[in-house]
PDB file of N, CA and C in Angstrom:
ATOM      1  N   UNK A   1       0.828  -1.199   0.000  1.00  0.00           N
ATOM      2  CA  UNK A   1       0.000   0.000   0.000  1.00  0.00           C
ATOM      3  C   UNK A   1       0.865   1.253   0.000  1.00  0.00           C
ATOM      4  N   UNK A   2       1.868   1.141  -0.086  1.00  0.00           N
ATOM      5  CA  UNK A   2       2.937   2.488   0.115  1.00  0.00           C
ATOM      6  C   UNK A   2       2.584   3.094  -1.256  1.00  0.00           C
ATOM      7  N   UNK A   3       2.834   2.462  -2.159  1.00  0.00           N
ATOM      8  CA  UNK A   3       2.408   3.414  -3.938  1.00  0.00           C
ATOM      9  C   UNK A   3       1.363   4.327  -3.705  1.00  0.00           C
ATOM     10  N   UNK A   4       0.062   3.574  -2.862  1.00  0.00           N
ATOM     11  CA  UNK A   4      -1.043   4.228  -2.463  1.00  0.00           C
ATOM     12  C   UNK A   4      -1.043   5.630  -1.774  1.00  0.00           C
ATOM     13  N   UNK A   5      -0.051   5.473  -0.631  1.00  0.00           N
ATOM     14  CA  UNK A   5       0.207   6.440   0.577  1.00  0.00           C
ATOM     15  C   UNK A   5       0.986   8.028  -0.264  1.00  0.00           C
ATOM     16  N   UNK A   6       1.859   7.482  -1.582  1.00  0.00           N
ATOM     17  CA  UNK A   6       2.499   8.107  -2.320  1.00  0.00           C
ATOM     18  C   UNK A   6       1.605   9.353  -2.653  1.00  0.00           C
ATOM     19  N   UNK A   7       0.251   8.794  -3.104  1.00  0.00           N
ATOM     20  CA  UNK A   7      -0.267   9.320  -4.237  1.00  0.00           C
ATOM     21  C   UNK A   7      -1.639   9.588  -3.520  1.00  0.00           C
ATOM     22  N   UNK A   8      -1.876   9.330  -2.773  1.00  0.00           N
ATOM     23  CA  UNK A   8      -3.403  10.094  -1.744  1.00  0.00           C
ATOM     24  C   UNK A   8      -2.674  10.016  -0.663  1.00  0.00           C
ATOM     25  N   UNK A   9      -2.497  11.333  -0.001  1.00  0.00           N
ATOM     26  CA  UNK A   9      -2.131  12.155   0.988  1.00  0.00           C
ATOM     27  C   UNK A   9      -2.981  12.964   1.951  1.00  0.00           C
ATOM     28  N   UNK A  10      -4.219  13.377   1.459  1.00  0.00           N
ATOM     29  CA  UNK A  10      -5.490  13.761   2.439  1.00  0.00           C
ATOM     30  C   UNK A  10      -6.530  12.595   2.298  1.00  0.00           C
ATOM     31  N   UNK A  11      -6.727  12.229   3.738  1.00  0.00           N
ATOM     32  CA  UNK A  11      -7.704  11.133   4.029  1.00  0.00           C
ATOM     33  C   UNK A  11      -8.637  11.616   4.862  1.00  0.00           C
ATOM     34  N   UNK A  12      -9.890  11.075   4.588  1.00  0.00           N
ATOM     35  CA  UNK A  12     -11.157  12.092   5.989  1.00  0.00           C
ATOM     36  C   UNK A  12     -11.685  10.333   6.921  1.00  0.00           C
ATOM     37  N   UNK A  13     -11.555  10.400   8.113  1.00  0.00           N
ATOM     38  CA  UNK A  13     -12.367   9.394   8.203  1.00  0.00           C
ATOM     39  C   UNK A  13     -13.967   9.492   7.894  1.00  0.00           C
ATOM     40  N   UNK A  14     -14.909   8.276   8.625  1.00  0.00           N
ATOM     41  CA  UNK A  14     -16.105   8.202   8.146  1.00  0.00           C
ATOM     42  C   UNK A  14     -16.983   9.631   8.678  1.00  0.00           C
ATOM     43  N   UNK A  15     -16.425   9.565   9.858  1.00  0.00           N
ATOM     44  CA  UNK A  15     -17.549  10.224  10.093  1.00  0.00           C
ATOM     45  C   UNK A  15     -17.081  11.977   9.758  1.00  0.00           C
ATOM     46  N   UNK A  16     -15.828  12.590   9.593  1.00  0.00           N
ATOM     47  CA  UNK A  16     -15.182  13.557   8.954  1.00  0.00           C
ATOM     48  C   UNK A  16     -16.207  13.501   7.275  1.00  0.00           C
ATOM     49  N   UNK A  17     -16.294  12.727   6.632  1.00  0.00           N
ATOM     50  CA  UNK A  17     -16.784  12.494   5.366  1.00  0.00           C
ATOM     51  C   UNK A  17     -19.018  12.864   5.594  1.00  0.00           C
ATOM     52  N   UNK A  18     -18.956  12.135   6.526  1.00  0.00           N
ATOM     53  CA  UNK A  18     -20.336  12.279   7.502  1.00  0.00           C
ATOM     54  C   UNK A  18     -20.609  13.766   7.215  1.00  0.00           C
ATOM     55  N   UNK A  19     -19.982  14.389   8.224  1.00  0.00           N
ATOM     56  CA  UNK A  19     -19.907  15.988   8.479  1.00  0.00           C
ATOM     57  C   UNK A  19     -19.806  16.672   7.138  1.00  0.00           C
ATOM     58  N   UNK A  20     -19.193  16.423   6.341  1.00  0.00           N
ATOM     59  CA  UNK A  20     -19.000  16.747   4.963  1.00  0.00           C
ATOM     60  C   UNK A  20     -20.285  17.065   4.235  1.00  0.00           C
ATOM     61  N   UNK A  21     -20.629  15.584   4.225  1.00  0.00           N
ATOM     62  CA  UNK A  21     -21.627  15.296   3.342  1.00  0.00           C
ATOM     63  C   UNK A  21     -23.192  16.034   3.765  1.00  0.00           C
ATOM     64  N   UNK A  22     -22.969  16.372   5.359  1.00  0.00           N
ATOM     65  CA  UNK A  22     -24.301  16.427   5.676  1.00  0.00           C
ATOM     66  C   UNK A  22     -25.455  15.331   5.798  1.00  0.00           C
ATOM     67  N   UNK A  23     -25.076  14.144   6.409  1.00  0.00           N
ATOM     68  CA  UNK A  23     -25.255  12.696   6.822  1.00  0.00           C
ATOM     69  C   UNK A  23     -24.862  12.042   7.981  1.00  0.00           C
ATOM     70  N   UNK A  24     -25.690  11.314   8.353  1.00  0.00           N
ATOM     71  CA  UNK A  24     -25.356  10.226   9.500  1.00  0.00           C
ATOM     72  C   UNK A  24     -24.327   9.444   9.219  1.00  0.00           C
ATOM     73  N   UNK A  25     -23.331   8.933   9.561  1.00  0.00           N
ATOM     74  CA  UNK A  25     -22.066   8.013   9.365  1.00  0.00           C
ATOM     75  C   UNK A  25     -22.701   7.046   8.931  1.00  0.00           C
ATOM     76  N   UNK A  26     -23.911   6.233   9.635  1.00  0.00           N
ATOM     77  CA  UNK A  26     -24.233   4.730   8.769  1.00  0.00           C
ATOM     78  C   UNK A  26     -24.574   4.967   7.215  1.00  0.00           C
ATOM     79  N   UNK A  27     -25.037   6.449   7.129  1.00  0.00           N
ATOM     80  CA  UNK A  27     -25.077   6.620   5.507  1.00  0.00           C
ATOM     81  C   UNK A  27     -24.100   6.453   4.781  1.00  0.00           C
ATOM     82  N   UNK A  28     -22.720   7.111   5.108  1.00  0.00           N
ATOM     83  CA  UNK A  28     -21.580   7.056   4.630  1.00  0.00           C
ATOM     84  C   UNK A  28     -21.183   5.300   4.217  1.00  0.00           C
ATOM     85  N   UNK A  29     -21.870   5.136   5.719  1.00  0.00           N
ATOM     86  CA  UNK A  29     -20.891   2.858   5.398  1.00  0.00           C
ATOM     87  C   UNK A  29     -21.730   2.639   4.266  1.00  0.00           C
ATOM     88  N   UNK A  30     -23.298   3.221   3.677  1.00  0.00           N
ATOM     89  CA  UNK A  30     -24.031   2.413   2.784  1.00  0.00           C
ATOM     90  C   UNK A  30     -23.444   3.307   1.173  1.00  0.00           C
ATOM     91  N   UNK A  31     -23.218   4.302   1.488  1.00  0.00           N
ATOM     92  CA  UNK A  31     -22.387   4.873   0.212  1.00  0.00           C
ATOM     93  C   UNK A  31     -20.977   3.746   0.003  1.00  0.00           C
ATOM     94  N   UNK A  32     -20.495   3.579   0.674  1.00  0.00           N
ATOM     95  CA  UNK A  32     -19.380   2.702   0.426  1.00  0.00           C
ATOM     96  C   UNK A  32     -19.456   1.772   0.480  1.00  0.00           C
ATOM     97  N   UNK A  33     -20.654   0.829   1.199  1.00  0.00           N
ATOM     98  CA  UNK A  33     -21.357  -0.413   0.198  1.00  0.00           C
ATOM     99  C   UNK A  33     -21.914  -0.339  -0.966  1.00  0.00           C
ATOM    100  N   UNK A  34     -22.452   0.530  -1.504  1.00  0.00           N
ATOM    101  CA  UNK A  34     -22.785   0.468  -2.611  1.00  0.00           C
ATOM    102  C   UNK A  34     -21.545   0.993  -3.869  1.00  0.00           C
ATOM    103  N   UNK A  35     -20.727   1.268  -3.523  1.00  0.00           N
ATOM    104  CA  UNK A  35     -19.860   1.576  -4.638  1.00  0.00           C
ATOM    105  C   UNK A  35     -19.894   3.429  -5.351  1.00  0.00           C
ATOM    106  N   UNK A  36     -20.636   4.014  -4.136  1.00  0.00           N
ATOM    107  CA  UNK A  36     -20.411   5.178  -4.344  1.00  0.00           C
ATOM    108  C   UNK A  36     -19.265   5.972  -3.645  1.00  0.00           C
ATOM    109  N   UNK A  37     -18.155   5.431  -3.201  1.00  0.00           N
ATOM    110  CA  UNK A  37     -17.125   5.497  -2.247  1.00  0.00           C
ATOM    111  C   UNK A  37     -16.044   4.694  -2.485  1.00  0.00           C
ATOM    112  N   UNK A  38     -15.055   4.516  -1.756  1.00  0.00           N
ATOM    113  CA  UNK A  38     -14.140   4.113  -1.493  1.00  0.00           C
ATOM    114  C   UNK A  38     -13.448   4.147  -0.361  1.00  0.00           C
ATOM    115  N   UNK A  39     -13.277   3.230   0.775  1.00  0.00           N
ATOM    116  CA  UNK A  39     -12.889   3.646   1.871  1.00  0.00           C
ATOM    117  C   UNK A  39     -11.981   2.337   2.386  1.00  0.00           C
ATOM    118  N   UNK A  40     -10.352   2.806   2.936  1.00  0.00           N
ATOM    119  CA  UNK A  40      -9.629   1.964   2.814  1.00  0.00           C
ATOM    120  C   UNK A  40      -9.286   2.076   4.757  1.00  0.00           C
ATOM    121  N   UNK A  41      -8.797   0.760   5.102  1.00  0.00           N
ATOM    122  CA  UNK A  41      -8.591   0.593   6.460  1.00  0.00           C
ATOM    123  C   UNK A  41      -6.920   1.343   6.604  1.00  0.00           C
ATOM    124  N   UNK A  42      -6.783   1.948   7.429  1.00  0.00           N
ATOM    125  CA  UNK A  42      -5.604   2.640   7.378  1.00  0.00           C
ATOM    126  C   UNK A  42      -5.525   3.359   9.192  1.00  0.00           C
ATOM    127  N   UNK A  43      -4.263   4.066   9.038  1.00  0.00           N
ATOM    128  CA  UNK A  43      -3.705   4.596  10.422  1.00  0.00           C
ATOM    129  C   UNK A  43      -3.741   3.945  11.735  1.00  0.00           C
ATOM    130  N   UNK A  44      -3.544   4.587  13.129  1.00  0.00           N
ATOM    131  CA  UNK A  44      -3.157   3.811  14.216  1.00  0.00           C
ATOM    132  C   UNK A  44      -3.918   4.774  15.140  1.00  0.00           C
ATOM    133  N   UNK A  45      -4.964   4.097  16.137  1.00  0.00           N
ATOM    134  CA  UNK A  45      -5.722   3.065  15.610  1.00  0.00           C
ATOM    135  C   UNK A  45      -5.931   2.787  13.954  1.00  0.00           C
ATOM    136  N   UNK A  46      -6.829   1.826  13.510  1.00  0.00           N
ATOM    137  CA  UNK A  46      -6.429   1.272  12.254  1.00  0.00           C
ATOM    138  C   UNK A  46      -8.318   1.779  12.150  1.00  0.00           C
ATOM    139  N   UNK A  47      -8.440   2.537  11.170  1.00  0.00           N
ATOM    140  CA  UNK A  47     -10.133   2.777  10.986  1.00  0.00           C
ATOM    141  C   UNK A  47     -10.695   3.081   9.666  1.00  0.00           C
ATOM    142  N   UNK A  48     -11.200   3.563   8.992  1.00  0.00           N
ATOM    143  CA  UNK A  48     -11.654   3.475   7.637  1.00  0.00           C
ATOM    144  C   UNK A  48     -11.880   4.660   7.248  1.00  0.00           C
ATOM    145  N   UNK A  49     -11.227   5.189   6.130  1.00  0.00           N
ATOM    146  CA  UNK A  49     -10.985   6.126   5.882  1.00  0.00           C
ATOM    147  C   UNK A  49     -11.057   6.519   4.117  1.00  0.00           C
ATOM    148  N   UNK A  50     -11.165   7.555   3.863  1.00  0.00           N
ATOM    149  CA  UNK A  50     -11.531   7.710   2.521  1.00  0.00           C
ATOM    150  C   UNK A  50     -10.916   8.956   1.451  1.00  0.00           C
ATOM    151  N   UNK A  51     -10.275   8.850   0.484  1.00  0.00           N
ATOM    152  CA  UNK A  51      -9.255   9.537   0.168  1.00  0.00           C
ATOM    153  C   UNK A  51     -10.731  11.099  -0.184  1.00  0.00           C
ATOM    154  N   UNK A  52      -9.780  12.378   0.820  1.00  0.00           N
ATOM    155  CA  UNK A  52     -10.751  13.699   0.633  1.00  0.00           C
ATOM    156  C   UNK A  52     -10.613  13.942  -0.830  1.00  0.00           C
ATOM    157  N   UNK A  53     -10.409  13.913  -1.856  1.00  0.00           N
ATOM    158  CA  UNK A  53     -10.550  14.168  -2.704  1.00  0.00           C
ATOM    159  C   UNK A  53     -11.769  13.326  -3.633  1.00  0.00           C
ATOM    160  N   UNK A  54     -12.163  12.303  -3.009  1.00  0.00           N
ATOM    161  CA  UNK A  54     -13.205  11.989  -3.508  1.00  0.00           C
ATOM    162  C   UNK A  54     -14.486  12.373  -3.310  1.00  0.00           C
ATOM    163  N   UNK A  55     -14.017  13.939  -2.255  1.00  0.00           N
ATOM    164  CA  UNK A  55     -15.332  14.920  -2.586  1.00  0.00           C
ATOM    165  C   UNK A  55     -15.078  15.899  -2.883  1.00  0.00           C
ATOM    166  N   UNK A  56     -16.382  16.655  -3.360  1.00  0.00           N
ATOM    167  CA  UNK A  56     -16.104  18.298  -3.925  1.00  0.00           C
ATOM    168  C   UNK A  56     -16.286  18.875  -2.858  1.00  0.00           C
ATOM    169  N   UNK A  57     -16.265  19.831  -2.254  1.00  0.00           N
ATOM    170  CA  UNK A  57     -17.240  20.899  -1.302  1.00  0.00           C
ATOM    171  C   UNK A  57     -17.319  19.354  -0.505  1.00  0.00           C
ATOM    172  N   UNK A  58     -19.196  19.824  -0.874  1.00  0.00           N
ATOM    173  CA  UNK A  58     -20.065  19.239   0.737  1.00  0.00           C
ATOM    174  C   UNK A  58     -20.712  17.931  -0.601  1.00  0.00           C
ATOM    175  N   UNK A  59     -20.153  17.634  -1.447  1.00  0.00           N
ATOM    176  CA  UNK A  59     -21.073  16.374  -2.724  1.00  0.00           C
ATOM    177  C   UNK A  59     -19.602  15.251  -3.090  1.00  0.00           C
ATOM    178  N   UNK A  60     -20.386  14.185  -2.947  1.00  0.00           N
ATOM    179  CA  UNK A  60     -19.341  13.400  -4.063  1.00  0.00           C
ATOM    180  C   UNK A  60     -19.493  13.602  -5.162  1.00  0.00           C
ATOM    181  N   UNK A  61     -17.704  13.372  -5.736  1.00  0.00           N
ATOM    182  CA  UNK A  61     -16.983  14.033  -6.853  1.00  0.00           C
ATOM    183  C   UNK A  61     -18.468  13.287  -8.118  1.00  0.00           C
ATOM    184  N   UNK A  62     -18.729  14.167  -8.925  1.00  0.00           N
ATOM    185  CA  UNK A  62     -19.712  13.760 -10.247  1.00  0.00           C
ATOM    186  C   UNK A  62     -18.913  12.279 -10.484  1.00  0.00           C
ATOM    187  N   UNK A  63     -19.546  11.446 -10.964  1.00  0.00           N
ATOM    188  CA  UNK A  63     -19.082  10.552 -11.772  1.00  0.00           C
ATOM    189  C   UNK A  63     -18.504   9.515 -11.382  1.00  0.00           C
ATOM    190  N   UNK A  64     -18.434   9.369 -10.188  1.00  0.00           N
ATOM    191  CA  UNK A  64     -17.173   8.626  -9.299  1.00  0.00           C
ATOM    192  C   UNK A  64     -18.091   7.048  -8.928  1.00  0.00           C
ATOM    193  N   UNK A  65     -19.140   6.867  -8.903  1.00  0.00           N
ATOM    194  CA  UNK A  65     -19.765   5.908  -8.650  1.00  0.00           C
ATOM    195  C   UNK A  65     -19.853   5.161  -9.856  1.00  0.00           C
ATOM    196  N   UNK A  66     -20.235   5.780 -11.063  1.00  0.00           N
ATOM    197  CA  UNK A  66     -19.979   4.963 -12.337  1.00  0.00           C
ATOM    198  C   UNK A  66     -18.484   4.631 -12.640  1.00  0.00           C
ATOM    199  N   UNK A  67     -18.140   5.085 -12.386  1.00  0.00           N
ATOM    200  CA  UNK A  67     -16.281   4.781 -12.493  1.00  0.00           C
ATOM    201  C   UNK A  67     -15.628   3.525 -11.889  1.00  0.00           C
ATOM    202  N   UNK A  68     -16.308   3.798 -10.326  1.00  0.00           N
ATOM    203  CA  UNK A  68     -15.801   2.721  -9.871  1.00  0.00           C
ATOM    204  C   UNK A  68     -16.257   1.002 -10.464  1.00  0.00           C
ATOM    205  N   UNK A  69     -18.028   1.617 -10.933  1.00  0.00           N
ATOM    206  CA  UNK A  69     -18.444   0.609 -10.729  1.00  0.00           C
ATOM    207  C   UNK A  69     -17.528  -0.266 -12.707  1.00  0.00           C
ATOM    208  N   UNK A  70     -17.781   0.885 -13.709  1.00  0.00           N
ATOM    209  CA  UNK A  70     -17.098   0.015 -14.586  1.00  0.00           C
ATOM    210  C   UNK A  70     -15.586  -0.688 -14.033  1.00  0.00           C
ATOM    211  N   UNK A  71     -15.071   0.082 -13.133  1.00  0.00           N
ATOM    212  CA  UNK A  71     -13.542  -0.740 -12.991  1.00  0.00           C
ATOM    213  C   UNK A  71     -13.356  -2.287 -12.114  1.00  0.00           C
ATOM    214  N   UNK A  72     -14.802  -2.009 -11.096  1.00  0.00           N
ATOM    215  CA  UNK A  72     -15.166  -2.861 -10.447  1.00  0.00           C
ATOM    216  C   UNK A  72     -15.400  -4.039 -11.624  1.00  0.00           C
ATOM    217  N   UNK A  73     -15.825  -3.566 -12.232  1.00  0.00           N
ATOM    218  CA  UNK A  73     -16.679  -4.609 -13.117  1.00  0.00           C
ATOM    219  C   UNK A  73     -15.736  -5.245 -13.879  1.00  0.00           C
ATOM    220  N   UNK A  74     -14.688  -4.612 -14.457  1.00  0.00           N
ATOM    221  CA  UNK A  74     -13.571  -5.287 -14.688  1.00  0.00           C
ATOM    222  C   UNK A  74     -12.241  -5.794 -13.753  1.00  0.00           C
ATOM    223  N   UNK A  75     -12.567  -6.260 -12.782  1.00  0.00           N
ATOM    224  CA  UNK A  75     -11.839  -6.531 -11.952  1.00  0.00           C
ATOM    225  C   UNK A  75     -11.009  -6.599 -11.178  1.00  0.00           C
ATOM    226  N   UNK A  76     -10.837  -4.818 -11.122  1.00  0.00           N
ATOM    227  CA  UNK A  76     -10.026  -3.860 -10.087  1.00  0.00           C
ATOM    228  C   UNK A  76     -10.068  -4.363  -8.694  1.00  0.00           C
ATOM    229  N   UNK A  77      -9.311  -3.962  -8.174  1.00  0.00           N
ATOM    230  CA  UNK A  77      -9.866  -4.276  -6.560  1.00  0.00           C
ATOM    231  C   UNK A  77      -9.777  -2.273  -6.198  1.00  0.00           C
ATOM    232  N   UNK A  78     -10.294  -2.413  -4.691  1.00  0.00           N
ATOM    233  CA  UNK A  78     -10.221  -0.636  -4.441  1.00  0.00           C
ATOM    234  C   UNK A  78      -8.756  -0.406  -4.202  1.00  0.00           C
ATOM    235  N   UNK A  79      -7.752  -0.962  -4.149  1.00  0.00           N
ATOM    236  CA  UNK A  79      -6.194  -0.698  -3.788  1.00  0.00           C
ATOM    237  C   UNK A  79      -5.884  -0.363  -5.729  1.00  0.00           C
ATOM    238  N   UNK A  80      -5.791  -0.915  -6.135  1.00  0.00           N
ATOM    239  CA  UNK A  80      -5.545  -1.251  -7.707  1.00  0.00           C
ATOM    240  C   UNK A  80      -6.389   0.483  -8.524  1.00  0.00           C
ATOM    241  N   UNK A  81      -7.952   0.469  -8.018  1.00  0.00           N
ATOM    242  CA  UNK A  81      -9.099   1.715  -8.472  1.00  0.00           C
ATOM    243  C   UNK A  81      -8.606   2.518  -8.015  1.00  0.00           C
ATOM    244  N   UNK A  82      -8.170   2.557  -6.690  1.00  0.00           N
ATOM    245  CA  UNK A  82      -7.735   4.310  -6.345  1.00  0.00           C
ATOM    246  C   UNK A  82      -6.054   4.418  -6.905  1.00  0.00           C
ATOM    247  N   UNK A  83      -5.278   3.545  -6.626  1.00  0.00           N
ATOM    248  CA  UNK A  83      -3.968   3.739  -7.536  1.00  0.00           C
ATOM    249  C   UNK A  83      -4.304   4.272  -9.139  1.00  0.00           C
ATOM    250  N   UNK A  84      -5.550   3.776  -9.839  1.00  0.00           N
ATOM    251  CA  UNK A  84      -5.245   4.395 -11.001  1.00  0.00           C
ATOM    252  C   UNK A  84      -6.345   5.662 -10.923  1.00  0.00           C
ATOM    253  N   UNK A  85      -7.104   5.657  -9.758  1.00  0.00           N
ATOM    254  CA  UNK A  85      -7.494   7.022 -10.278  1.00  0.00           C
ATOM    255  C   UNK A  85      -6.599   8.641  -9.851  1.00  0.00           C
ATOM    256  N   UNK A  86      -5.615   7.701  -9.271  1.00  0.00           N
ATOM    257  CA  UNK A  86      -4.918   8.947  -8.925  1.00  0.00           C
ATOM    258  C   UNK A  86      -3.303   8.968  -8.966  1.00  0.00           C
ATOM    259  N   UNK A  87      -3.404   8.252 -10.055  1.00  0.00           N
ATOM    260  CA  UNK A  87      -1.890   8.193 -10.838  1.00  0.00           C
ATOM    261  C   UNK A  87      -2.120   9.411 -12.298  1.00  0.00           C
ATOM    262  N   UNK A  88      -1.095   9.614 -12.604  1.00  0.00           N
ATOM    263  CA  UNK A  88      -1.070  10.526 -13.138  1.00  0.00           C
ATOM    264  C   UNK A  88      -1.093  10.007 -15.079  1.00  0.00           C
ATOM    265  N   UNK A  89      -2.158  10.444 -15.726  1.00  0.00           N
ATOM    266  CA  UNK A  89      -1.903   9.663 -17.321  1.00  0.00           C
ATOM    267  C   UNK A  89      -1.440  10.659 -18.590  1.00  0.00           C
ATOM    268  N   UNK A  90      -0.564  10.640 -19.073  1.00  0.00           N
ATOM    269  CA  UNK A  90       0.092  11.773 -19.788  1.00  0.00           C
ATOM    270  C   UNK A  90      -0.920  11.858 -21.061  1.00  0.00           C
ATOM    271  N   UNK A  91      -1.568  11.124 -21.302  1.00  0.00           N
ATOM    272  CA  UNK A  91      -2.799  11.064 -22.660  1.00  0.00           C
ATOM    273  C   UNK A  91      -4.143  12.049 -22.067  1.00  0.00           C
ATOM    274  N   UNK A  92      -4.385  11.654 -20.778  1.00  0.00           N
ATOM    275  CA  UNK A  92      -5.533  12.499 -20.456  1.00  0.00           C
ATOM    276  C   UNK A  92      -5.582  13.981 -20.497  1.00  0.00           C
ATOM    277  N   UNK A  93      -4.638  14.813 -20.112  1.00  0.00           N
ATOM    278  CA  UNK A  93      -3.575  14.807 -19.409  1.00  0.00           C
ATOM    279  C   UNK A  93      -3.317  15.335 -17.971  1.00  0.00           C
ATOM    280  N   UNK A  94      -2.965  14.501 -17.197  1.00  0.00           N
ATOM    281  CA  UNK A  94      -3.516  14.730 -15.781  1.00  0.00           C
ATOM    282  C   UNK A  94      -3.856  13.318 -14.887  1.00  0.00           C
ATOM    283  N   UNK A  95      -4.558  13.864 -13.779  1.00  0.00           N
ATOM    284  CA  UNK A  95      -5.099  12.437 -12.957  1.00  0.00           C
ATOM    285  C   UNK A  95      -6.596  12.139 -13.467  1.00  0.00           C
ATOM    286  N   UNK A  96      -6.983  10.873 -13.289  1.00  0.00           N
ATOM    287  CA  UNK A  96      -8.754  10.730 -13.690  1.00  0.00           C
ATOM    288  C   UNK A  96      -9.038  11.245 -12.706  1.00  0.00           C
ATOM    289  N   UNK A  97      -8.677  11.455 -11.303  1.00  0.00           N
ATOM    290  CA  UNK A  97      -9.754  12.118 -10.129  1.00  0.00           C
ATOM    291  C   UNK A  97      -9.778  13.342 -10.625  1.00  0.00           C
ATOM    292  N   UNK A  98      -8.835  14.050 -10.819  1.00  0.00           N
ATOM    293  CA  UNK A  98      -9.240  15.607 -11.335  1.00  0.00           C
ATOM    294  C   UNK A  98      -9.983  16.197 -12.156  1.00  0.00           C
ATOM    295  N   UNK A  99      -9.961  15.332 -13.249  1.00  0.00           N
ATOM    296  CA  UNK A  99     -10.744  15.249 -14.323  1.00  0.00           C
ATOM    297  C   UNK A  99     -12.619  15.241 -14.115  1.00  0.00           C
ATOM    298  N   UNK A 100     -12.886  13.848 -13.070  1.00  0.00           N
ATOM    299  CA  UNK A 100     -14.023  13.972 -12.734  1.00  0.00           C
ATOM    300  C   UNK A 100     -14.146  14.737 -11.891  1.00  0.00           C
ATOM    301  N   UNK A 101     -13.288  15.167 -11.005  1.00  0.00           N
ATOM    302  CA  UNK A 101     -14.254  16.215  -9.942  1.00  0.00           C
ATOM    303  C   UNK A 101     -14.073  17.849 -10.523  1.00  0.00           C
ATOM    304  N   UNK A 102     -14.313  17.877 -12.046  1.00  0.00           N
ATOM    305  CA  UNK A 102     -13.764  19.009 -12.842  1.00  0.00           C
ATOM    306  C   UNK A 102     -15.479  18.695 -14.029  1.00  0.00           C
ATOM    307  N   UNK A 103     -15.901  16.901 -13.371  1.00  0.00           N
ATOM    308  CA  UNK A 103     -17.062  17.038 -14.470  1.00  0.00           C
ATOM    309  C   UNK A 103     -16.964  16.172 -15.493  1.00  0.00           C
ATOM    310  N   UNK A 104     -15.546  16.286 -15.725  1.00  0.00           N
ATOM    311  CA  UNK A 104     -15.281  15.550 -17.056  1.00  0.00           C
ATOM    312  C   UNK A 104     -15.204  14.127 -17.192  1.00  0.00           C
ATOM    313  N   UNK A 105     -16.591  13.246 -17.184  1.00  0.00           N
ATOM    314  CA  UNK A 105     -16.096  11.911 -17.491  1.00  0.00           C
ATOM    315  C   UNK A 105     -16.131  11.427 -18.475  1.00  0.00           C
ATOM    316  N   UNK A 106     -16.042  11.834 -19.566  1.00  0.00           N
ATOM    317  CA  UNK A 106     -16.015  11.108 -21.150  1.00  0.00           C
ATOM    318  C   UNK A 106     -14.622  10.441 -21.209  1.00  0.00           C
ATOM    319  N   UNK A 107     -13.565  11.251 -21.336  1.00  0.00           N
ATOM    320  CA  UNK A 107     -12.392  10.565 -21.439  1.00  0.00           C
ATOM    321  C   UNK A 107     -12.064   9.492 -20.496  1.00  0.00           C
ATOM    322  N   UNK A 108     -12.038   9.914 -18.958  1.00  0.00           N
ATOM    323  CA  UNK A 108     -11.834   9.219 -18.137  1.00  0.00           C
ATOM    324  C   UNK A 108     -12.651   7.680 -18.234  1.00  0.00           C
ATOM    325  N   UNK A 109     -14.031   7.713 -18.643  1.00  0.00           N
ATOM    326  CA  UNK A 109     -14.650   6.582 -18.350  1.00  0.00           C
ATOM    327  C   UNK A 109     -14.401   5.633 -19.379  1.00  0.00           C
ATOM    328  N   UNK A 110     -14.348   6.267 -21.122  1.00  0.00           N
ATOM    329  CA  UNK A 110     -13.480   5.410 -21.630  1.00  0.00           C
ATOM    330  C   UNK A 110     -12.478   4.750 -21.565  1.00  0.00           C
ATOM    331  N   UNK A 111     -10.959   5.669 -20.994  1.00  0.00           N
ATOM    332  CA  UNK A 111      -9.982   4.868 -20.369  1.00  0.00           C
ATOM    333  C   UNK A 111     -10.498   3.962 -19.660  1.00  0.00           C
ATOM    334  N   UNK A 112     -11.582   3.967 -18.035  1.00  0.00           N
ATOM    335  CA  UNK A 112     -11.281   2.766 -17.480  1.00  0.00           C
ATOM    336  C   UNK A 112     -12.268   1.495 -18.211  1.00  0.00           C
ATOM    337  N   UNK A 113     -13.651   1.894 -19.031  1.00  0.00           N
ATOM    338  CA  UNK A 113     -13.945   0.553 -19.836  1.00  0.00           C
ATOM    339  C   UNK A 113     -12.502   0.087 -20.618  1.00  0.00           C
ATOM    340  N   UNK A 114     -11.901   0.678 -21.280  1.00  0.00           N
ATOM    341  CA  UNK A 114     -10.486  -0.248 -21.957  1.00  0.00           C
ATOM    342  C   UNK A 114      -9.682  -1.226 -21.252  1.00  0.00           C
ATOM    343  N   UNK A 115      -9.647  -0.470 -20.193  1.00  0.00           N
ATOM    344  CA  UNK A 115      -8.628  -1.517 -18.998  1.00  0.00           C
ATOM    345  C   UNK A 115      -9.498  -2.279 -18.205  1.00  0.00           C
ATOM    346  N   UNK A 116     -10.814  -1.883 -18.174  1.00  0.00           N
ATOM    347  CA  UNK A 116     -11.441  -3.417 -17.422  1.00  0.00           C
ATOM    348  C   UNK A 116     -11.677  -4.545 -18.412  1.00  0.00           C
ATOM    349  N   UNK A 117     -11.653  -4.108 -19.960  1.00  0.00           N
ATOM    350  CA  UNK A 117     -12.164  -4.810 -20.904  1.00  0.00           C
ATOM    351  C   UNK A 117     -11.144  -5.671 -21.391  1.00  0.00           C
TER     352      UNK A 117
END
């Protein structure tokens, strides 16, 4: 997970994300059961946490739930999904998180149908 730690550097826990969102925390666990999230076990204590950039303001980033779910669908895991959404792609040009929380998922969502496909 260090590549990970590299490349997402602000993390909110659940209930930080809670406050955010303007929600109860069990909402947050059902956003991230359902694949509108991403939330990885991390720090000491060890608790669940979710890279801040996968919100705008006080909304999750546009687009981010279909994203995951095509990468899901091709058989990403969330260590593997957030490494590429926030690696940097010289074709796009830029990161895919920036891109969508900018709106833009045409390019981005094509890239990840190619690589789940």
């Amino acid at each position: 997970m260090n590549e990970l730690e590299e490349l997402i550097t602000d993390w909110l826990t659940l209930p930080d994300v809670a406050e955010r969102l303007d929600v109860e925390v069990s909402r947050v666990r059902r956003l991230v059961d359902e694949g509108h999230l991403i939330a990885m076990r991390r720090g000491e204590p060890v608790v669940r946490m979710i890279p801040a950039l996968l919100l705008v303001e006080d909304e999750i980033t546009p687009h981010l739930a279909g994203t995951i779910t095509v990468l899901r669908d091709g058989g990403y895991d969330d260590v593997e999904l957030l490494t590429w959404l926030f690696s940097e792609d010289d074709t796009l040009p830029g990161r895919p998180i920036d891109h969508l929380r900018q709106g833009q998922r045409g390019e981005v969502r094509r890239r990840a149908q190619a690589l789940a496909f």
